[in-house]
Every structure is written in structure tokens, then in C-alpha cells.
Protein backbone atom coordinates (compact mmCIF):
# COMPACT_ATOMS: atom_id res chain seq x y z
CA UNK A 1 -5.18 -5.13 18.37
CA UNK A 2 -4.25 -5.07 14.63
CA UNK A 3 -6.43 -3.39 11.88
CA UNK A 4 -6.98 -4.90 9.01
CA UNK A 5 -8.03 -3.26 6.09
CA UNK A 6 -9.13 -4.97 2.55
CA UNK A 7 -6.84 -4.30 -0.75
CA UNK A 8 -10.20 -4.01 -3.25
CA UNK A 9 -7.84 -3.99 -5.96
CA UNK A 10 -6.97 -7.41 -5.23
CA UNK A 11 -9.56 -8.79 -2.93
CA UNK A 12 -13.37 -9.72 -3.81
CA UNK A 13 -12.29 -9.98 -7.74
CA UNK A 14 -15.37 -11.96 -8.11
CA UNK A 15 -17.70 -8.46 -7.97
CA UNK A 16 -17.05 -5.35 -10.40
CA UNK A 17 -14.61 -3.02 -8.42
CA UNK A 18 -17.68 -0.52 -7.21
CA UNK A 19 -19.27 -3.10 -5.93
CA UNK A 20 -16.34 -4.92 -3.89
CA UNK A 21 -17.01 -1.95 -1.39
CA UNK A 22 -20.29 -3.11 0.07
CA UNK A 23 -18.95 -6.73 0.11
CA UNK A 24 -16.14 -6.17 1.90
CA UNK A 25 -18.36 -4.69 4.62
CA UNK A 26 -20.62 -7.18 4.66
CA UNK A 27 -17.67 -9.77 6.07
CA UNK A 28 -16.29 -7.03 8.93
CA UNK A 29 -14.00 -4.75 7.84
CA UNK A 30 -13.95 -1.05 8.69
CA UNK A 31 -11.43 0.09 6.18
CA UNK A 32 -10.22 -0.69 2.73
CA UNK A 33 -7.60 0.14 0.74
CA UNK A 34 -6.89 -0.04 -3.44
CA UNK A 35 -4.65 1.15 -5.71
CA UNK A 36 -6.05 2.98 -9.18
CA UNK A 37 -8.71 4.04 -8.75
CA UNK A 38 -8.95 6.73 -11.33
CA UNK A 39 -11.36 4.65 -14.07
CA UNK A 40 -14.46 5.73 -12.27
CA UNK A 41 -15.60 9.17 -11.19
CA UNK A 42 -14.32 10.24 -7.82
CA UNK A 43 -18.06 10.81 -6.37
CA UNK A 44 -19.63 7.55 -7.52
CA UNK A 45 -16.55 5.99 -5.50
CA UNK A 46 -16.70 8.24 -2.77
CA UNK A 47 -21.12 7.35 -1.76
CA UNK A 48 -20.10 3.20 -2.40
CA UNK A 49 -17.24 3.76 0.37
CA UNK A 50 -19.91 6.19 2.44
CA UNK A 51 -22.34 3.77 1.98
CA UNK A 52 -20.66 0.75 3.12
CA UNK A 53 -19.74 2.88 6.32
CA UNK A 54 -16.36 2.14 5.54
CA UNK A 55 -12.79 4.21 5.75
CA UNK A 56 -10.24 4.51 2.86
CA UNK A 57 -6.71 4.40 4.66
CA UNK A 58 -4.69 3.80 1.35
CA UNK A 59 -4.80 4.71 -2.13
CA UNK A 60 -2.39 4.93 -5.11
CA UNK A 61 -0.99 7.78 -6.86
CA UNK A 62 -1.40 6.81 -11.03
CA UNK A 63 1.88 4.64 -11.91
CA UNK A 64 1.75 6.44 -15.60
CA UNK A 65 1.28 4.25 -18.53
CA UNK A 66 0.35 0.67 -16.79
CA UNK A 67 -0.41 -1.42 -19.86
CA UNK A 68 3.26 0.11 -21.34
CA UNK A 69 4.69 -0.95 -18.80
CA UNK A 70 4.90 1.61 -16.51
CA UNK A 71 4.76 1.42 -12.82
CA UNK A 72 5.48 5.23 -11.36
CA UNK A 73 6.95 8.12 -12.43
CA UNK A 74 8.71 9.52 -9.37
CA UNK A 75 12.12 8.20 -10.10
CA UNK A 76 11.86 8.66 -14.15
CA UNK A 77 14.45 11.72 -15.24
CA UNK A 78 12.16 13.69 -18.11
CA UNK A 79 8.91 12.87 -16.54
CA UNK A 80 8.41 15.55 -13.51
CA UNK A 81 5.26 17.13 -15.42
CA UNK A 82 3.75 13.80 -15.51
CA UNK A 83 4.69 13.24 -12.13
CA UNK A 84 3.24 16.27 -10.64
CA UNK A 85 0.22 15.67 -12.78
CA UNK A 86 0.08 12.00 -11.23
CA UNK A 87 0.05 13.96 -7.67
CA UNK A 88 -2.49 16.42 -8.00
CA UNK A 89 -4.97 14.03 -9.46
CA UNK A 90 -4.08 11.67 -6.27
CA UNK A 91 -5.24 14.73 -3.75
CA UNK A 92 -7.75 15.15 -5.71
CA UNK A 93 -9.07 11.49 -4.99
CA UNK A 94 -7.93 11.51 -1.83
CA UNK A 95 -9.65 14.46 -0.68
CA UNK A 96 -13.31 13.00 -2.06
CA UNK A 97 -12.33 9.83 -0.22
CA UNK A 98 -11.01 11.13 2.82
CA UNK A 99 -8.14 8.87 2.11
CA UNK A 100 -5.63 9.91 4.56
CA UNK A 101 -2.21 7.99 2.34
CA UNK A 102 -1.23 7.61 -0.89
CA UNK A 103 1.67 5.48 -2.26
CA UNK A 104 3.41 6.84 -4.47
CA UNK A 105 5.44 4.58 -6.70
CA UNK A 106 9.02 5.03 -8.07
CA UNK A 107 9.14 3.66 -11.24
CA UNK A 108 11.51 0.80 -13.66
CA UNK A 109 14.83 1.94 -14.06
CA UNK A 110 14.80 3.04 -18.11
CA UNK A 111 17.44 0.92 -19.56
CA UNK A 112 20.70 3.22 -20.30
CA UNK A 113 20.09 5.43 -17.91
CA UNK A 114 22.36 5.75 -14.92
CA UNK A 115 20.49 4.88 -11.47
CA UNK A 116 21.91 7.46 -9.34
CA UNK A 117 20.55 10.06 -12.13
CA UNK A 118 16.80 8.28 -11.12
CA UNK A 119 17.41 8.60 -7.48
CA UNK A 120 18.44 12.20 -7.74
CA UNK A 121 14.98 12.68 -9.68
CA UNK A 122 13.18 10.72 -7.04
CA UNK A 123 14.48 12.31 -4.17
CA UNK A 124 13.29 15.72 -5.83
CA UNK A 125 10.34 14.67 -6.88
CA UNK A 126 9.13 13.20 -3.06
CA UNK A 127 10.69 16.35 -1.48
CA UNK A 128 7.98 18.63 -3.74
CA UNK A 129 5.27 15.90 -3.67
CA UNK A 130 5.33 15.58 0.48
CA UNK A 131 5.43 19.87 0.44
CA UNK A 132 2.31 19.43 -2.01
CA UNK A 133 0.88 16.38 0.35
CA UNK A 134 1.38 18.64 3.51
CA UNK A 135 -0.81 21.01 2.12
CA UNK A 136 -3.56 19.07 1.44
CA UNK A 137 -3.21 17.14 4.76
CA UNK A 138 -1.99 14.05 3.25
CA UNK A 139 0.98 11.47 4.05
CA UNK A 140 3.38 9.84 1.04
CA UNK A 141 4.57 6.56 0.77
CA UNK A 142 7.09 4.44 -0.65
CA UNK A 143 7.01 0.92 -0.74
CA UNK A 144 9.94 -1.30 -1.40
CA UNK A 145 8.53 -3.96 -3.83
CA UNK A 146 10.29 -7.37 -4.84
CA UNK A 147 12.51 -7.84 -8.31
CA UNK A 148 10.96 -10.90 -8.89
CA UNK A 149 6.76 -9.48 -9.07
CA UNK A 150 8.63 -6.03 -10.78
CA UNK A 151 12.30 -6.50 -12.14
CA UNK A 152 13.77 -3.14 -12.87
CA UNK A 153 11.57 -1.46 -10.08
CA UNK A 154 14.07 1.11 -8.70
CA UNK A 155 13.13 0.31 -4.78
CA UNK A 156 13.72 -3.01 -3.45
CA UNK A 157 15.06 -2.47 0.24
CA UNK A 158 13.82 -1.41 3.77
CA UNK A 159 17.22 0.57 4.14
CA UNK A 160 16.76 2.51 0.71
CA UNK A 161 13.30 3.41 1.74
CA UNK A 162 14.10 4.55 5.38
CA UNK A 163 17.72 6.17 4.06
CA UNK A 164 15.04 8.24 1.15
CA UNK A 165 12.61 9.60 3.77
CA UNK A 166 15.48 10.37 6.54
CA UNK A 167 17.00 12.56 4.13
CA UNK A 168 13.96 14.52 2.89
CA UNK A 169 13.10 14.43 6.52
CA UNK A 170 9.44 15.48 6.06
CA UNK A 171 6.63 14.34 8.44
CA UNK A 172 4.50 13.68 5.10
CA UNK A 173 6.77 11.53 3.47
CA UNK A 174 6.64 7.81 5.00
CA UNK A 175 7.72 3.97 4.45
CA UNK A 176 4.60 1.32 3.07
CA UNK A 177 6.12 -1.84 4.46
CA UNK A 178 4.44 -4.63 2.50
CA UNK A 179 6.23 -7.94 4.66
CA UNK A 180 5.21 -9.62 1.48
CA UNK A 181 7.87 -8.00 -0.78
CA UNK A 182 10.27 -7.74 2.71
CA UNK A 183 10.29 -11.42 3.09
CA UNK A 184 11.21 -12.52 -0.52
CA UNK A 185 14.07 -9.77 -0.83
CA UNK A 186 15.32 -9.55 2.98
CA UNK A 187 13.45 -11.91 5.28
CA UNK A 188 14.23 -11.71 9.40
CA UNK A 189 10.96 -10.08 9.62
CA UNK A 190 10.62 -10.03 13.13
CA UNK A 191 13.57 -8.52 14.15
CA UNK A 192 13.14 -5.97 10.91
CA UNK A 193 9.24 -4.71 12.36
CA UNK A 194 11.17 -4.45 16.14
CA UNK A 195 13.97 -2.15 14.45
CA UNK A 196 11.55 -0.37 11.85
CA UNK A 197 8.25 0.74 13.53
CA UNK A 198 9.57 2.55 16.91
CA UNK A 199 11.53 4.93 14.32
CA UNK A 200 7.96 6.67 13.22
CA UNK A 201 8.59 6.40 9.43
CA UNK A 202 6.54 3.06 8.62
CA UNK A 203 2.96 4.53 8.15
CA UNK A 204 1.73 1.64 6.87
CA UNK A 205 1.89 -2.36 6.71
CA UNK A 206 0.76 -4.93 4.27
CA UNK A 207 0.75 -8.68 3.65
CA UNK A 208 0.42 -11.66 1.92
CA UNK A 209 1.17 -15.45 1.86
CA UNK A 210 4.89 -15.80 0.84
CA UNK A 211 5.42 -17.24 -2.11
CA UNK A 212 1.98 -17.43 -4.03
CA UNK A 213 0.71 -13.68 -2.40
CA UNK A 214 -2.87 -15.57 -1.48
CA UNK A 215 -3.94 -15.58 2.02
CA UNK A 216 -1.36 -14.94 4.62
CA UNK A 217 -2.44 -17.72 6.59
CA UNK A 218 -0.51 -19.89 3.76
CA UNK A 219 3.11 -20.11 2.68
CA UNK A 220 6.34 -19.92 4.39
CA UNK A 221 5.95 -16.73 7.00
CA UNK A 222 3.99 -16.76 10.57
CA UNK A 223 2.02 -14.30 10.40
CA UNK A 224 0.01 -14.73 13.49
CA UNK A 225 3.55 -14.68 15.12
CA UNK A 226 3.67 -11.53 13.53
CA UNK A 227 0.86 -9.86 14.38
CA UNK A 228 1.69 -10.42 17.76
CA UNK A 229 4.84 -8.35 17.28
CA UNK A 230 3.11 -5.69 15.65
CA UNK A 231 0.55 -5.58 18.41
CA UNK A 232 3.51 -5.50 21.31
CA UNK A 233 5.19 -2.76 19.34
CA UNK A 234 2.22 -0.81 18.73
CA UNK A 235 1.71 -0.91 22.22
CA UNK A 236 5.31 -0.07 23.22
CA UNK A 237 6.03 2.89 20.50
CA UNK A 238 2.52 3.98 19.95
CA UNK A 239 2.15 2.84 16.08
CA UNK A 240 -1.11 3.54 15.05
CA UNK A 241 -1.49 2.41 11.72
CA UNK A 242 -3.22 -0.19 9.53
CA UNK A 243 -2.03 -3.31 7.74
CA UNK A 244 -3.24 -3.91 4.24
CA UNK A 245 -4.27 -7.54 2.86
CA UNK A 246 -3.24 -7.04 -0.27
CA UNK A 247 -3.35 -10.76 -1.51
CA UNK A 248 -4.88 -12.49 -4.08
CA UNK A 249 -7.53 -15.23 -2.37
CA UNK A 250 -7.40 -18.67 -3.59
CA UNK A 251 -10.76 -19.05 -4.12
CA UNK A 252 -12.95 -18.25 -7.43
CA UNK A 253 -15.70 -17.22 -7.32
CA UNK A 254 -17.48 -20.55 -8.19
CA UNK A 255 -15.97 -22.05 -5.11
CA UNK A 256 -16.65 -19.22 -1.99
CA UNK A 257 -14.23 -16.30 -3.30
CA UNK A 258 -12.37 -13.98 -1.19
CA UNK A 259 -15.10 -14.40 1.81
CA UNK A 260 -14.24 -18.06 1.77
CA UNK A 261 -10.84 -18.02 2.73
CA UNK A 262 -11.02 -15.11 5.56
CA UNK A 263 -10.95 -17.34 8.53
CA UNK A 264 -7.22 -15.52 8.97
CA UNK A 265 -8.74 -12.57 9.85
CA UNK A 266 -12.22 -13.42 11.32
CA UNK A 267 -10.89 -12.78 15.06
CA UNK A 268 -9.86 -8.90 14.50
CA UNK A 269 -13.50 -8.18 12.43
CA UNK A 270 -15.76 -6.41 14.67
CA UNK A 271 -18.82 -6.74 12.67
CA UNK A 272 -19.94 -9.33 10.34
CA UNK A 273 -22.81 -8.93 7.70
């Protein structure tokens, strides 16, 4: 059966961020997942997630200088201090939260500088990060994201991701695949979750409608087609992991909010509030 667990980055918008914890439990999920969570002190976060009895699966290491512009530092020639900076403030986190990943994003191209120079410095930079990661009982990611949400953002492809962890070849490195960002730049996503997740390097999924990124029971892709096929394959290979709804719900909050508009999901909850 699939796991769902709630992106509070995106999700339940309508409460301030420490409190989207206890309302996500409140409508049945177990786990939640979010992506910077570095504005508020590690232990205030970490007693809202105990609290809300619920389990952090993802988290995000910080993407540098967001407001510049900014959106990781792994792949950015000039930057490995800030890089290894950005990962040993992630473990920190990660350890308060028990959060067992971390996604760790590559970075926009800078303009006049060649790309294979920023995929030599990302595939150094994982290669130390997943050593630091191992240590400290964690698992990278990479996620592939679309040019249209992030032009310039050095990883776009399933193959690129899978090609970057074969070759560092480390059990802590893995591949985030978000079908969101798979459908817009590659599509076939059946036949891509049958080819990708018996190979052991997807540690974890997430989704959203396709194209507007609200609730994945909207748009152009099947997802409860797809969940079968993640169930079958989970069943067949042993994947164990969790899919992310990392979507942004339809709903304000003057007309139901994110609780509104999880009738998707409301089969795979096993608790409600």
C-alpha cells in the first residue's frame, strides 16, 4: 500500500509553518516532509513533529542564497565551503528530526561557465557529502526538476540522475523522483517507475497534478493508475519508500484549504482527526 507523506512547505499554507505539523495529523498522515526548514530553531521543530506523533522522511539541504536566486550549491565551481557548510547544517537538522533523507539540490548553471566544469564539481561534491551522510546515518538525494518551474537548473533527467549516483556508487547517495517534474520533461511514466525502482537507487517519490502542481487527482497524469504500479513494484522488488505530495492545493483558506481537497488520498490515511 503506498505512503503518503505531506510536503509542509507546500501543503496547509493557510497555518504558520510550525503549526502545519499538528494539522496535517489531524487529517491522517503519519509522515511529512518540507524543504527549509532552517528559519526556526531545530528543537521547537523537532517537539511540533513529536507532538503530532508524526515522522519526518524528507528534508532539504539549504539551496544557498534563495531570494538571489539561488537554488543549491552542489554543482556551483567556487562554492564547496558553502556547500559543505549547507551539509553539515542539514545533519544537523536531520539528526534533531530523525529525518532519515535529505535532498540535496544542484544548483543554476552560472552563465559563462562551462557545464561539464559544474558536473565535475557536483560529482565531487555528492561523493564527499554521501561519505559525510554515511556517517551520520543519512541518505542523499538528487532530484531531477523541470526547466520550465527552474530554467538553468543543472538536473533535468532521470538518466543524468541515475548515470550521477551509478558512478559515485555509494549506498547513501540516491535518486528523489518527483513524477511531477518527470512528466513535463520525459513523460512514459509507467514504463519509467517499472525500469527505475527495481534498480534500488530511487529512495524516494513525489507528485503533483501535471500542469498546475495542485492536487494530483487533477491534470493530465493517472495517478491512481500509478499508484497501482508503484504498489505492484513495491511488492515485486521490495521498494520501501514514501511518496511526497508536494503540490500546491487549490483551495484557500477561505474556501476549505489543503484539507478540502484530500479526497485523493483519504483511502491510504489510517487515522483521521
Amino acid at each position: 500500500m503506498p505512503r503518503f507523506a505531506a510536503n509542509l512547505s507546500m501543503m496547509y499554507a493557510e497555518h504558520a509553518f510550525p503549526d502545519r505539523f499538528a494539522a496535517a495529523a489531524h487529517d491522517g498522515f503519519e509522515a511529512v516532509e518540507f524543504m527549509f526548514p532552517y528559519d526556526w530553531p531545530q528543537a521547537a521543530l523537532a517537539l511540533r513533529l513529536q507532538d503530532a506523533s508524526l515522522t519526518n522522511v524528507l528534508m532539504n539541504a539549504p539551496p544557498g542564497d534563495w531570494v538571489a536566486g539561488e537554488r543549491g550549491l552542489a554543482a556551483l565551481p567556487g562554492r564547496q565551503d558553502d556547500f559543505r557548510g549547507s551539509i553539515d547544517a542539514a545533519l544537523t537538522y536531520a539528526e534533531a528530526f530523525a529525518c532519515p533523507r535529505i535532498h540535496v539540490m544542484a544548483g543554476v548553471a552560472p552563465a559563462g561557465i562551462d557545464r561539464s566544469l559544474c558536473l565535475d564539481t557536483y560529482r565531487e561534491n555528492l561523493a564527499w557529502a554521501a561519505d559525510q551522510a554515511r556517517t551520520a546515518g543519512r541518505t542523499l538525494l538528487i532530484e531531477p526538476i523541470n526547466t520550465r518551474d527552474m530554467p538553468g537548473y543543472l538536473l533535468n533527467r532521470q538518466a543524468e540522475a541515475h548515470g550521477i549516483v551509478s558512478d559515485i556508487d555509494s549506498p547513501h547517495l540516491r535518486v528523489q523522483m518527483d513524477l511531477y517534474h518527470c512528466q513535463i520533461m520525459e513523460g512514459d511514466l509507467t514504463t519509467r517507475l517499472r525500469a527505475l525502482l527495481p534498480t534500488g537507487r530511487v529512495g524516494h517519490l513525489q507528485i503533483a497534478g501535471v500542469p498546475d502542481r495542485h492536487e494530483p487527482d487533477q491534470g493530465e497524469v493517472n495517478y491512481a493508475h500509478l499508484f497501482e504500479v508503484i504498489d505492484t513494484l513495491s511488492a515485486e522488488c521490495g521498494w520501501d519508500g514514501w511518496i511526497g505530495a508536494e503540490y500546491r492545493p487549490r483551495y484557500g483558506a477561505e474556501t476549505g484549504g489543503t484539507t478540502r481537497g484530500l479526497g485523493w488520498v483519504r483511502p491510504w490515511l489510517k487515522r483521521t482527526g
